[in-house]
C-alpha atoms as a PDB file:
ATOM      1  CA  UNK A   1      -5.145 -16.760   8.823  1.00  0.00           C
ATOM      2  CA  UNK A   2      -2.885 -14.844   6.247  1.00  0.00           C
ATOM      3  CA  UNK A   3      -3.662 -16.280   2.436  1.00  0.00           C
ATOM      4  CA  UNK A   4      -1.236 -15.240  -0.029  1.00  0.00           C
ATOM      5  CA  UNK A   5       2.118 -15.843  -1.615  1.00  0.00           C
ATOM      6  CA  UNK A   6       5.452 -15.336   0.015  1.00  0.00           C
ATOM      7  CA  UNK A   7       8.160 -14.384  -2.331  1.00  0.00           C
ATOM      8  CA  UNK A   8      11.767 -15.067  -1.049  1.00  0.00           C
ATOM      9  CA  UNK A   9      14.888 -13.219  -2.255  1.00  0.00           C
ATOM     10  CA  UNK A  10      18.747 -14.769  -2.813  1.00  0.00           C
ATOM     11  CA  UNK A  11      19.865 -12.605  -0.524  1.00  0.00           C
ATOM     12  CA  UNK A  12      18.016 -10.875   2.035  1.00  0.00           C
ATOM     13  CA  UNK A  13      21.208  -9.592   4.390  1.00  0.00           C
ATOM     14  CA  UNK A  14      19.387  -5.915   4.873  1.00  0.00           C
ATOM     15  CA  UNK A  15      16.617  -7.601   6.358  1.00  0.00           C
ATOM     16  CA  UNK A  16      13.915  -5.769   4.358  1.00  0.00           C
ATOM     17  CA  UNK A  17      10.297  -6.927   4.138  1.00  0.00           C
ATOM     18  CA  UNK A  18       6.849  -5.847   2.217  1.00  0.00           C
ATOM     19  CA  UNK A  19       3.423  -6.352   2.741  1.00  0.00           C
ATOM     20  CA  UNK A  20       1.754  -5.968  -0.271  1.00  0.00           C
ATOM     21  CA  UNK A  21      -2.622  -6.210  -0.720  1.00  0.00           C
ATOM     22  CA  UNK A  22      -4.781  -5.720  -3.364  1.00  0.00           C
ATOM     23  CA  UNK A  23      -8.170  -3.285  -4.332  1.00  0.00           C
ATOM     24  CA  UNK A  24     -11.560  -3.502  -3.448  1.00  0.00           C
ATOM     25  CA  UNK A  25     -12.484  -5.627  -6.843  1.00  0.00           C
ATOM     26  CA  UNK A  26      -9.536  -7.451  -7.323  1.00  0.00           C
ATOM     27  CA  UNK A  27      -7.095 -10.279  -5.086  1.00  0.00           C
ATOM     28  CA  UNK A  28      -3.018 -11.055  -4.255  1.00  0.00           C
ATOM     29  CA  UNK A  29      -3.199 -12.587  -8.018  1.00  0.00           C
ATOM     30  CA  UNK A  30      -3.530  -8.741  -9.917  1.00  0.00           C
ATOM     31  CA  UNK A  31      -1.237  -8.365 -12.126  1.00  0.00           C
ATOM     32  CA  UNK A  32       0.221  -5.174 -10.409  1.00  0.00           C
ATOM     33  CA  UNK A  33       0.927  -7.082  -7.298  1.00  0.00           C
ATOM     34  CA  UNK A  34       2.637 -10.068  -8.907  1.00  0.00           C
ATOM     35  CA  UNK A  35       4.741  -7.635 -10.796  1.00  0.00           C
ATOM     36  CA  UNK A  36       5.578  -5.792  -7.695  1.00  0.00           C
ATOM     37  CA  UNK A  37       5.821  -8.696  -5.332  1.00  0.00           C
ATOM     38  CA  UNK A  38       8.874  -9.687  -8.313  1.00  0.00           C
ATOM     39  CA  UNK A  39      10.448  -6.622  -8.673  1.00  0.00           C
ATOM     40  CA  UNK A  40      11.092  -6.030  -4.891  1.00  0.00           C
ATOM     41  CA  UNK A  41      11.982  -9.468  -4.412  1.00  0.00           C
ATOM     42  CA  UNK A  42      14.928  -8.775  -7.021  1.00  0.00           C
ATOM     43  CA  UNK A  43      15.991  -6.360  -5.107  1.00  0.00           C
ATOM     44  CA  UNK A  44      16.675  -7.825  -1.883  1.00  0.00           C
ATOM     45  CA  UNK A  45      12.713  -7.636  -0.203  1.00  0.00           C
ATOM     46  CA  UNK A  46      10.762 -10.446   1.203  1.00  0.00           C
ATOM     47  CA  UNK A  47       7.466 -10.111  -0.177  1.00  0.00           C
ATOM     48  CA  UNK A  48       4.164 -11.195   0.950  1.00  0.00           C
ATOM     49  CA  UNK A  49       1.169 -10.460  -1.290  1.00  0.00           C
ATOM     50  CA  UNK A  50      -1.777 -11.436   0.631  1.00  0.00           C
ATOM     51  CA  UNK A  51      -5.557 -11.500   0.527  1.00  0.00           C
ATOM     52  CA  UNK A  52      -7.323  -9.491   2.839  1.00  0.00           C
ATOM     53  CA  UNK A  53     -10.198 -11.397   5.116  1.00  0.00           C
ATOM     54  CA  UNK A  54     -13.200 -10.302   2.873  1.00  0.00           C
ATOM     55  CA  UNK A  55     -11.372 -11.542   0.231  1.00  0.00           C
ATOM     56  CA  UNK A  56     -10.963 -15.230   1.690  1.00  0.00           C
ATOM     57  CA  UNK A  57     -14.334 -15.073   2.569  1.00  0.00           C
ATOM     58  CA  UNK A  58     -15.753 -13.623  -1.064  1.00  0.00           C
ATOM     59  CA  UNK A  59     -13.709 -15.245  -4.397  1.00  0.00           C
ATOM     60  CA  UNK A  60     -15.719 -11.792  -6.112  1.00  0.00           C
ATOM     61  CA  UNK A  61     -17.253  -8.636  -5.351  1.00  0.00           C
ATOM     62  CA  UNK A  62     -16.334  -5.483  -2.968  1.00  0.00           C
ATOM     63  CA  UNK A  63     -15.683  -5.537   0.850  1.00  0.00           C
ATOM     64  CA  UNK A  64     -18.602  -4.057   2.942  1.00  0.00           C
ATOM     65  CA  UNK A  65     -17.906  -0.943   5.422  1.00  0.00           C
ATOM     66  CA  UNK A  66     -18.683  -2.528   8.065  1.00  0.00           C
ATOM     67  CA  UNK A  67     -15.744  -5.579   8.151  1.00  0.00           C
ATOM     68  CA  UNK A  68     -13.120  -2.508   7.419  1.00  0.00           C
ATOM     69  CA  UNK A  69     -11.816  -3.345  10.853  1.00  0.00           C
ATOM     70  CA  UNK A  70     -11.147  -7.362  10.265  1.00  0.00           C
ATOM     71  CA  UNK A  71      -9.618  -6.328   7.257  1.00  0.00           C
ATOM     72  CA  UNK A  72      -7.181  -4.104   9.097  1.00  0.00           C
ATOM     73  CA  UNK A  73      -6.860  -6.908  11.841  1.00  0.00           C
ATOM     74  CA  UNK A  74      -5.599  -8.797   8.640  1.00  0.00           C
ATOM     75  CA  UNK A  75      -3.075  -6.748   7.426  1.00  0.00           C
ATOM     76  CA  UNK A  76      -1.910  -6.284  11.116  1.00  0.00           C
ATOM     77  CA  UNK A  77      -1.439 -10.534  11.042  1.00  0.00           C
ATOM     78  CA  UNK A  78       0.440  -9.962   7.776  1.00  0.00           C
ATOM     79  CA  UNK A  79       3.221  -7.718   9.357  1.00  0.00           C
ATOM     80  CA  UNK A  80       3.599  -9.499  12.232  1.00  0.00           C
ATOM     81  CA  UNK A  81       4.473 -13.050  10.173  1.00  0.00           C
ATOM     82  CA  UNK A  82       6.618 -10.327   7.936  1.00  0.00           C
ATOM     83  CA  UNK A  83       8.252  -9.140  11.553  1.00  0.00           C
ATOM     84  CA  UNK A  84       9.159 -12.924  11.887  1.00  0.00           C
ATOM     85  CA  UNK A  85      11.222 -12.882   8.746  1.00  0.00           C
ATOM     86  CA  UNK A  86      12.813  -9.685   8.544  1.00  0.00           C
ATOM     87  CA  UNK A  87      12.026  -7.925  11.869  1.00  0.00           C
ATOM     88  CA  UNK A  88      14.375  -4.678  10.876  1.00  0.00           C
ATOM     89  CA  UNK A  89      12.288  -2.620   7.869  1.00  0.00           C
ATOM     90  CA  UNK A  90       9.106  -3.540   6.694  1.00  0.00           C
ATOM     91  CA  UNK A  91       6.818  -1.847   3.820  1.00  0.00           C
ATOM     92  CA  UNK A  92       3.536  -1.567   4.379  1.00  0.00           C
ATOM     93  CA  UNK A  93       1.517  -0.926   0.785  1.00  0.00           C
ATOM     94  CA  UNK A  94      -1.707  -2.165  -1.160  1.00  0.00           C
ATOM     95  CA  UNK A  95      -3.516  -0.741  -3.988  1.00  0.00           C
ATOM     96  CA  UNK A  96      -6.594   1.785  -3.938  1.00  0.00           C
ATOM     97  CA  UNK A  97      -8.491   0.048  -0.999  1.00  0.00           C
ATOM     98  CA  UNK A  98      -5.812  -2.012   0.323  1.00  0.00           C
ATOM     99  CA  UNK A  99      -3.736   0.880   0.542  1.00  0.00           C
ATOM    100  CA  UNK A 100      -6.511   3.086   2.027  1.00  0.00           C
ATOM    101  CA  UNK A 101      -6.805   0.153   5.565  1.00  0.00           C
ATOM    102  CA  UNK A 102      -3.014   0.304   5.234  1.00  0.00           C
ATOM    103  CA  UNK A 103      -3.069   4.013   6.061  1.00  0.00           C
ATOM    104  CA  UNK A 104      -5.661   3.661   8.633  1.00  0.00           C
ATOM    105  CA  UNK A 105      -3.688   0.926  10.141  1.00  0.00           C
ATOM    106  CA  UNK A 106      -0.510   2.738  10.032  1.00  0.00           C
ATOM    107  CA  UNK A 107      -2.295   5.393  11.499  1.00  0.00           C
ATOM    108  CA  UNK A 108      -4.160   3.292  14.631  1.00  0.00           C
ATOM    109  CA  UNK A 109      -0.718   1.530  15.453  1.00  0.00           C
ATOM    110  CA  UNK A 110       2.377   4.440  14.248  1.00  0.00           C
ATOM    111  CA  UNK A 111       5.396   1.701  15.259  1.00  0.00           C
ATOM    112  CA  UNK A 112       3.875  -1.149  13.079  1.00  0.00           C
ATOM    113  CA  UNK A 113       6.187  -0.600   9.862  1.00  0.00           C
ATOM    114  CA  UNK A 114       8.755   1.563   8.695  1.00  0.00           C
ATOM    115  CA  UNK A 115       7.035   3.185   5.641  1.00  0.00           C
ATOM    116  CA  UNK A 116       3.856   2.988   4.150  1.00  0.00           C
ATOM    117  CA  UNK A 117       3.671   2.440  -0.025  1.00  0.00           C
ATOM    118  CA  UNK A 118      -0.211   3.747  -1.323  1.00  0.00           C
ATOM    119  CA  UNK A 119      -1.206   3.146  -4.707  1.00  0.00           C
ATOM    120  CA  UNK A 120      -4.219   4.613  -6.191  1.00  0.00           C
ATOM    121  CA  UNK A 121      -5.085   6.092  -3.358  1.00  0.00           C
ATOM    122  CA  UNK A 122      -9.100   6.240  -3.441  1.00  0.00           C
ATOM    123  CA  UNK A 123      -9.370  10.053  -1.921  1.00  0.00           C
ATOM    124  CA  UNK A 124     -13.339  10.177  -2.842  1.00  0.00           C
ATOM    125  CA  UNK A 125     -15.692   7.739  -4.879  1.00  0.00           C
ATOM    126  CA  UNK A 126     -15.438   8.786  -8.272  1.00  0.00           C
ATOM    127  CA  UNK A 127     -17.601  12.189  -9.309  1.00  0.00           C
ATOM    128  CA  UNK A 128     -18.295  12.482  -5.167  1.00  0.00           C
ATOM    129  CA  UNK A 129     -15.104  14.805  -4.215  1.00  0.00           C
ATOM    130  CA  UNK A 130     -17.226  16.246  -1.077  1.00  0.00           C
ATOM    131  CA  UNK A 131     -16.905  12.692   0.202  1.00  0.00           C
ATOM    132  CA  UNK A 132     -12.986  12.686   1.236  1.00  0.00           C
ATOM    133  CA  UNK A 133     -11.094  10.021   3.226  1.00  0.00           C
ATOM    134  CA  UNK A 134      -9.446  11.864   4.886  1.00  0.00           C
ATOM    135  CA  UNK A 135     -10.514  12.252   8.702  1.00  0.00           C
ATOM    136  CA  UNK A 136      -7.463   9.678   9.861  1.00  0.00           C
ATOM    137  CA  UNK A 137      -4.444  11.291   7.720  1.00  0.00           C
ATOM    138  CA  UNK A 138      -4.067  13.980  10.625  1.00  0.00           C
ATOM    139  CA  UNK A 139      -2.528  10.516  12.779  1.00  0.00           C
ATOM    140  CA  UNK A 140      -0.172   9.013  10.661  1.00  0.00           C
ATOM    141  CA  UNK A 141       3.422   9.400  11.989  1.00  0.00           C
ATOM    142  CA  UNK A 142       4.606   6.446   9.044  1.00  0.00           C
ATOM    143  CA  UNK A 143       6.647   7.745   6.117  1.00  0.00           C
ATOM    144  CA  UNK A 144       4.270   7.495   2.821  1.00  0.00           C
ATOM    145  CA  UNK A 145       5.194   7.406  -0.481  1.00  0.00           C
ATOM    146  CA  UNK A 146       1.915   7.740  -3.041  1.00  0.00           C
ATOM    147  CA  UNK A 147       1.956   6.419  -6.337  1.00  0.00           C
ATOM    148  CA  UNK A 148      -1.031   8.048  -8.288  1.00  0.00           C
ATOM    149  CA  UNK A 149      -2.211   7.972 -11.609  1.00  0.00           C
ATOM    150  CA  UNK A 150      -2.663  11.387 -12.931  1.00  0.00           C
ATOM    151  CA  UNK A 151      -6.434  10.650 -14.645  1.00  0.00           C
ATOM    152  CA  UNK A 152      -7.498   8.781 -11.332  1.00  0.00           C
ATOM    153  CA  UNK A 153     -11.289   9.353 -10.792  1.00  0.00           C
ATOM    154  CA  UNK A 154     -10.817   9.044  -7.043  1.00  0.00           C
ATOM    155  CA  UNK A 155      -8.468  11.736  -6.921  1.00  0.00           C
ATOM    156  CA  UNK A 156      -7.086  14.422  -9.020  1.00  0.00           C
ATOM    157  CA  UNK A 157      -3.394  15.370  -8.328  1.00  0.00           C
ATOM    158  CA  UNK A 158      -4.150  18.693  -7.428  1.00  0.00           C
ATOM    159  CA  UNK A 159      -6.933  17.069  -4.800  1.00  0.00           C
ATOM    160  CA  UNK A 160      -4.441  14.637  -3.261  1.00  0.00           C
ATOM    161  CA  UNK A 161      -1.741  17.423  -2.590  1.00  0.00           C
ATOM    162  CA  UNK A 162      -4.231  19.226  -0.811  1.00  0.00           C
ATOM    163  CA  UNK A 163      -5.470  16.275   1.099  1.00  0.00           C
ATOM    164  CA  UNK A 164      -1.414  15.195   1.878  1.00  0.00           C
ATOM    165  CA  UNK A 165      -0.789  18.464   3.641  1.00  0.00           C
ATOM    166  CA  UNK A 166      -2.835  17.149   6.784  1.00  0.00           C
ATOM    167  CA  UNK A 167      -0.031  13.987   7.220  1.00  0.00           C
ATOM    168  CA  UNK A 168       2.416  15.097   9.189  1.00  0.00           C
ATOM    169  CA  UNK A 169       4.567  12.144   8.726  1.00  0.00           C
ATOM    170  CA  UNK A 170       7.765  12.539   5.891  1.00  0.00           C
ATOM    171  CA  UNK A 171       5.327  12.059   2.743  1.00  0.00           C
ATOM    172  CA  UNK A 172       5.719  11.976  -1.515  1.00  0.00           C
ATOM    173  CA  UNK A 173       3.736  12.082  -3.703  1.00  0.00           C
ATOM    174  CA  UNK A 174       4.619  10.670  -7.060  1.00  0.00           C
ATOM    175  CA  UNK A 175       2.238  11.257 -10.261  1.00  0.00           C
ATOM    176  CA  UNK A 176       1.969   8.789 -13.217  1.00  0.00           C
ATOM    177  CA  UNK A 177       0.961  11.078 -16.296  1.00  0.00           C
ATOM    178  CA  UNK A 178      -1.387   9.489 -18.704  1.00  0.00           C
ATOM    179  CA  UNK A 179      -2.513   6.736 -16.161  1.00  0.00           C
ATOM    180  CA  UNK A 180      -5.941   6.269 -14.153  1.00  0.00           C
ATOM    181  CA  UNK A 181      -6.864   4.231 -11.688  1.00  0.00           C
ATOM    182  CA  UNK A 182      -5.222   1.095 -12.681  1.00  0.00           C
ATOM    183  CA  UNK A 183      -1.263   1.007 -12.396  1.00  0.00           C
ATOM    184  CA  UNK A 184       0.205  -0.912 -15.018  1.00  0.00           C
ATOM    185  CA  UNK A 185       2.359  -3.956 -13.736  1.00  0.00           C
ATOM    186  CA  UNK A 186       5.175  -2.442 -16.384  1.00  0.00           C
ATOM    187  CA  UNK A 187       5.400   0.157 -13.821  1.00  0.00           C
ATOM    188  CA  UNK A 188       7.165  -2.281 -11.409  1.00  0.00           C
ATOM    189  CA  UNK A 189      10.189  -0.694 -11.709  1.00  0.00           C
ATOM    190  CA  UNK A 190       9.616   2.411 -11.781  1.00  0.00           C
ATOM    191  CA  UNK A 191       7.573   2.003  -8.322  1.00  0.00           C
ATOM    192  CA  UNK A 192      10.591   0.160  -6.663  1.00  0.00           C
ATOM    193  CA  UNK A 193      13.129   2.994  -7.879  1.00  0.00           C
ATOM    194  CA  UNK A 194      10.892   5.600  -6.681  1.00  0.00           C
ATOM    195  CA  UNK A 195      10.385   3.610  -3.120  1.00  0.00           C
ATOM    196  CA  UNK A 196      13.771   2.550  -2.533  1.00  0.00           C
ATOM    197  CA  UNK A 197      14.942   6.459  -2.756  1.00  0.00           C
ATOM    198  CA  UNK A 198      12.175   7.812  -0.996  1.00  0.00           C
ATOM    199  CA  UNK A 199      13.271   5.129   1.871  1.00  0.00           C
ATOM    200  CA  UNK A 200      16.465   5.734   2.068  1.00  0.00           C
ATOM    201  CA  UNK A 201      16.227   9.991   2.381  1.00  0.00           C
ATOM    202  CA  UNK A 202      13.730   8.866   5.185  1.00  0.00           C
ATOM    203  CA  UNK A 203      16.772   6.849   7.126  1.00  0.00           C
ATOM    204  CA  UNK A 204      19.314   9.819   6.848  1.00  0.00           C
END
């Protein structure tokens, strides 16, 4: 089952699509994904911001290791009732955790979407950098753009850039100064700027 809230441009003619999940501690009703889901849908994107299976299980707390791979099946279900809308180019993004099973996802299945969209990409647990996520970056063959706050506890800048350098995939990195974990939903457009020109060097 996909839970969530499909948001449905005036004018979809590009066919364009996102998939859009939420963090460990939080749902599809954050305030960054609402504002996201709204700005991309104002562009032209049909969005679908969607709790993960833990998260329909659970109203509250986080997701347990060992259900990763339902929650991956879940974002897999996701893109496919995307595909049925707009089957031509289709975002794949989520925030900290949701964004981390994206990647992994992206990285198990390489044709599933055009581009993947990471925000707050949890590199370590915070004050544990020896504990990297990291071993599946080596496989993804997806276009990534990564939004990151520059004060993030799971992940300095410097840290990430080093950790990017293993995807061999068209990647960006794109640093928020003065920002942790947490994106702002004022951000919005800022986010859908920097993804709709980071898309559209990555179709030339």
């Amino acid at each position: 089952m996909v839970r969530g809230w499909l948001h449905e441009p005036a004018d979809n003619a590009c066919g364009q699509g996102m998939v859009l999940t939420h963090g460990a501690g939080s749902n599809c009703e954050s305030p960054l994904l609402t504002a996201l889901a709204a700005e991309f849908c104002g562009a032209g994107f049909h969005v679908l911001r969607f709790d993960l299976p833990y998260r329909q299980e659970r109203p509250h707390g986080p997701p347990f290791p060992a259900v990763a791979a339902r929650d991956r099946e879940g974002l897999r279900r996701a893109v496919e009732a995307m595909r049925a809308l707009t089957p031509r180019y289709i975002i794949l993004g989520g925030h900290s955790y949701g964004g981390r099973q994206s990647s992994m996802l992206a990285a198990e299945a390489p044709e599933l979407v055009a581009m993947l969209l990471l925000l707050s990409y949890p590199l370590h647990p915070p004050r544990k950098p020896e504990q990297l996520r990291t071993a599946h970056l080596g496989n993804i063959q997806t276009p990534t753009l990564l939004v990151h706050g520059a004060r993030d506890p799971f992940g300095t800048p410097a840290e990430m850039r080093a950790a990017l350098a293993a995807i061999p995939a068209r990647h960006h990195l794109v640093e928020i100064e003065k920002v942790g974990h947490e994106l702002r939903p004022d951000l919005a457009p800022a986010i859908l700027r920097e993804t709709l020109c980071f898309a559209t060097a990555s179709n030339k």
